[in-house]
Protein backbone atom coordinates (compact mmCIF):
# COMPACT_ATOMS: atom_id res chain seq x y z
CA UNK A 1 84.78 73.16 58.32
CA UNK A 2 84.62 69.57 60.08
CA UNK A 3 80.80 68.79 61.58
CA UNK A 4 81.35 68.75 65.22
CA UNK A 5 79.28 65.96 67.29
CA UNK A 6 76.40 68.15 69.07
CA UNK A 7 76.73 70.78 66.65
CA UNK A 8 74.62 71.91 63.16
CA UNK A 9 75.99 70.82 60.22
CA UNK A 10 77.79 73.31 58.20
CA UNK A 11 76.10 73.92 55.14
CA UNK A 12 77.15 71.41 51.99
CA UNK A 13 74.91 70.94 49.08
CA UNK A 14 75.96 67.05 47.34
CA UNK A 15 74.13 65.30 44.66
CA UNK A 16 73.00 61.22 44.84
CA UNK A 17 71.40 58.76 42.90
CA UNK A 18 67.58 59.33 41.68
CA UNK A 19 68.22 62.78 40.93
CA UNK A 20 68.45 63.79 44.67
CA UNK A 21 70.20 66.54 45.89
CA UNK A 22 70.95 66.56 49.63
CA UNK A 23 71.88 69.37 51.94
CA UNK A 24 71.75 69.49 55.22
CA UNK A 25 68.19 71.64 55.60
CA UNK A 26 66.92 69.02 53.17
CA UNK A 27 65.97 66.74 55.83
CA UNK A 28 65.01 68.60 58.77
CA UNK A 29 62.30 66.14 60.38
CA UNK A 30 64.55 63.30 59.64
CA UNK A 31 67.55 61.66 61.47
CA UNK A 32 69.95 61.23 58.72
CA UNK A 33 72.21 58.55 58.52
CA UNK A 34 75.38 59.34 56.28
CA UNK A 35 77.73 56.35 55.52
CA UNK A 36 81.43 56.94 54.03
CA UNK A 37 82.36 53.81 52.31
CA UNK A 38 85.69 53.23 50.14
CA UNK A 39 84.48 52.00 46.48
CA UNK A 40 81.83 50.36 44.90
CA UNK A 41 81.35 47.01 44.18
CA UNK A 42 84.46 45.73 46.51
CA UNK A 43 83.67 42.62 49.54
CA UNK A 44 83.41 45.42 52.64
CA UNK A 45 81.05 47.91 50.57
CA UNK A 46 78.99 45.43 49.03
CA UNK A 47 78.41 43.54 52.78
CA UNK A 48 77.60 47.12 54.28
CA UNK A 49 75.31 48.31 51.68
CA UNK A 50 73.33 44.88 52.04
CA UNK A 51 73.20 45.15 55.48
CA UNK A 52 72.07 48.94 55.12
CA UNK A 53 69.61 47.81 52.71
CA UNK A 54 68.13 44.84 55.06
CA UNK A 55 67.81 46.75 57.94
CA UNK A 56 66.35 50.06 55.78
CA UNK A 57 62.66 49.19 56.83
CA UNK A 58 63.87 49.79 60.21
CA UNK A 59 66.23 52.79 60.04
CA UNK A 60 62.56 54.36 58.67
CA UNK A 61 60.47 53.03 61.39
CA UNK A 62 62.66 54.65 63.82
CA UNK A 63 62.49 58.14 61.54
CA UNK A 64 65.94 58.05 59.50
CA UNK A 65 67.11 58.38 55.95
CA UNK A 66 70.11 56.40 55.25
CA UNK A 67 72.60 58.00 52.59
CA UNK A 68 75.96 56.42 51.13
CA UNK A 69 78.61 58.29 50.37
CA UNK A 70 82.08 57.27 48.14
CA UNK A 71 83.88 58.78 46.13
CA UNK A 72 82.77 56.71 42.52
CA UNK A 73 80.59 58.34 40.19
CA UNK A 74 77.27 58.40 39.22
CA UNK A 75 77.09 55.90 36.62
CA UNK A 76 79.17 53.44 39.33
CA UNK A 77 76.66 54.55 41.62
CA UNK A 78 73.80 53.68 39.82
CA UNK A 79 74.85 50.32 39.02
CA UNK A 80 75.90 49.60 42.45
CA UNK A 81 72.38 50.65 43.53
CA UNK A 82 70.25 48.86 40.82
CA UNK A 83 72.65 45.27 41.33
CA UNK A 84 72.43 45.41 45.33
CA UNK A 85 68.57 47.23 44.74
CA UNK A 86 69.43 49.06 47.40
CA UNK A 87 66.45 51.00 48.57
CA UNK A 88 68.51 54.95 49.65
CA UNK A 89 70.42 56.89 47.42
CA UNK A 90 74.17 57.25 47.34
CA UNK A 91 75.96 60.47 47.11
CA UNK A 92 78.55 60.69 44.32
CA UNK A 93 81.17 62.93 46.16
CA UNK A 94 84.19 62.68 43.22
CA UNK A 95 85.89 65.97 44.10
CA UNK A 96 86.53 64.64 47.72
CA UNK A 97 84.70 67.67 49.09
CA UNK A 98 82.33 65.61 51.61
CA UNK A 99 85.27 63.62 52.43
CA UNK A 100 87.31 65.86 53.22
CA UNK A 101 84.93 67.86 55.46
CA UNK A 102 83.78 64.93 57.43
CA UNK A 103 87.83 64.18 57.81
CA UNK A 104 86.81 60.48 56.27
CA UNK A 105 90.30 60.62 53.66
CA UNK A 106 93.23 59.01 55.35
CA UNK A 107 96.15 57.72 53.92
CA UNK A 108 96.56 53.34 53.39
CA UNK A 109 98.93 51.29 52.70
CA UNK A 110 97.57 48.81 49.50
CA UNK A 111 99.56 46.22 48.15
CA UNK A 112 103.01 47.92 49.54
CA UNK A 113 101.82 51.29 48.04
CA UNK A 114 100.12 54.58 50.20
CA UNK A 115 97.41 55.60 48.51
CA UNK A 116 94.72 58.37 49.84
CA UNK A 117 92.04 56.57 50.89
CA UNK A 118 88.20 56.49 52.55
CA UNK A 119 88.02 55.73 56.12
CA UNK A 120 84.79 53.47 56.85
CA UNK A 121 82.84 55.87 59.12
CA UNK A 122 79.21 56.69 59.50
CA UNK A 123 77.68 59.99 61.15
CA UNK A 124 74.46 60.16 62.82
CA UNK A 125 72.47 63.96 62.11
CA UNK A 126 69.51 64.37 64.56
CA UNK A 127 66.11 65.91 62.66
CA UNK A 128 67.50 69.24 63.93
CA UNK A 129 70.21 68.46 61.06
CA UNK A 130 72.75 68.74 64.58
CA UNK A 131 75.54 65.54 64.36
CA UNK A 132 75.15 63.58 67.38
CA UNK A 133 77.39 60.62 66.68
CA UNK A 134 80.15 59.46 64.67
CA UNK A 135 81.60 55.88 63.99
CA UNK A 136 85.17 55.92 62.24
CA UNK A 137 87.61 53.68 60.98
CA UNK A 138 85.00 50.85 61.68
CA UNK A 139 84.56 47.06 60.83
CA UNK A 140 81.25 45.97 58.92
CA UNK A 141 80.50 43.18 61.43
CA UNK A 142 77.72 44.50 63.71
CA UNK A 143 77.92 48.12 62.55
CA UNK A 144 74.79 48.74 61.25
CA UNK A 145 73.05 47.20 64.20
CA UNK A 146 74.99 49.36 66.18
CA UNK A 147 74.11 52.38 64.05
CA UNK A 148 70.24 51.88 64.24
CA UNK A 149 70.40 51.56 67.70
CA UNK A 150 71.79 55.34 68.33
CA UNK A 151 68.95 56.00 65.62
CA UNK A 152 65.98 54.44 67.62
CA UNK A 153 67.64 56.31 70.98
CA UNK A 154 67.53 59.29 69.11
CA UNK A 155 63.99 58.97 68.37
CA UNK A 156 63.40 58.29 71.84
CA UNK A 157 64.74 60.73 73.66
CA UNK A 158 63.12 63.70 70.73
């Protein structure tokens, strides 16, 4: 089942970095920022982690946890996290099961070649664990300013 914007979350359970396991009644009380991001380690992941991880401070002022999501494992994970030292966990989603319920796998053309891929998106879930904004198929320039902006109008309007 896809989430709808303005509507719960369906019920997932997915497991991150530090041990974590996230569902979607795991956060009630906090906005929850999920980010969909092709593979570790590449130019466009490594920029939006960064940026993630300098604005993080912020994103918890205003009341949010930020999560990554890709399709690499755990170990990739984990060294993707300690290089970048991000500061939020990343969800290791290698059966595509997230992806494909959040409609983030889309096919791409690489090198002359389709290949299944991950559509950059991110999803905003209010503390009700309700989605109440999506971003897809977007460019890392200006995104995550964009994203904690819907995040601090959340918190506002609660």
């Amino acid at each position: 089942m896809t989430p709808i914007v303005n509507k719960p979350l369906p019920d997932f359970e997915a497991l991150a970095t530090g041990g974590v396991k996230f569902t979607p009644q795991s956060h009630i009380g906090s906005a929850v920022v999920l980010y969909f991001y092709p593979k570790d380690n590449t130019p466009g992941c490594t920029t939006e982690a960064m940026q993630f991880r300098d604005r993080h401070r912020e994103f918890q002022k205003a009341g949010a946890v930020v999560f990554g999501v890709s399709r690499d494992n755990m170990a990739s994970h984990d060294r993707f996290k300690a290089n970048l030292e991000l500061p939020f966990e990343l969800i290791a989603d290698t059966e595509e099961k997230l992806c494909h319920m959040f409609g983030v796998v889309k096919n791409k053309i690489m090198y002359g070649k389709k290949v299944k891929g991950i559509e950059r998106s991110t999803f905003l879930i209010d503390a009700e664990g309700v989605l109440r904004a999506e971003w897809r198929g977007i460019k890392v320039a200006g995104h995550v300013d964009e994203v904690l902006k819907a995040v601090k109008a959340l918190k506002q309007a609660a």
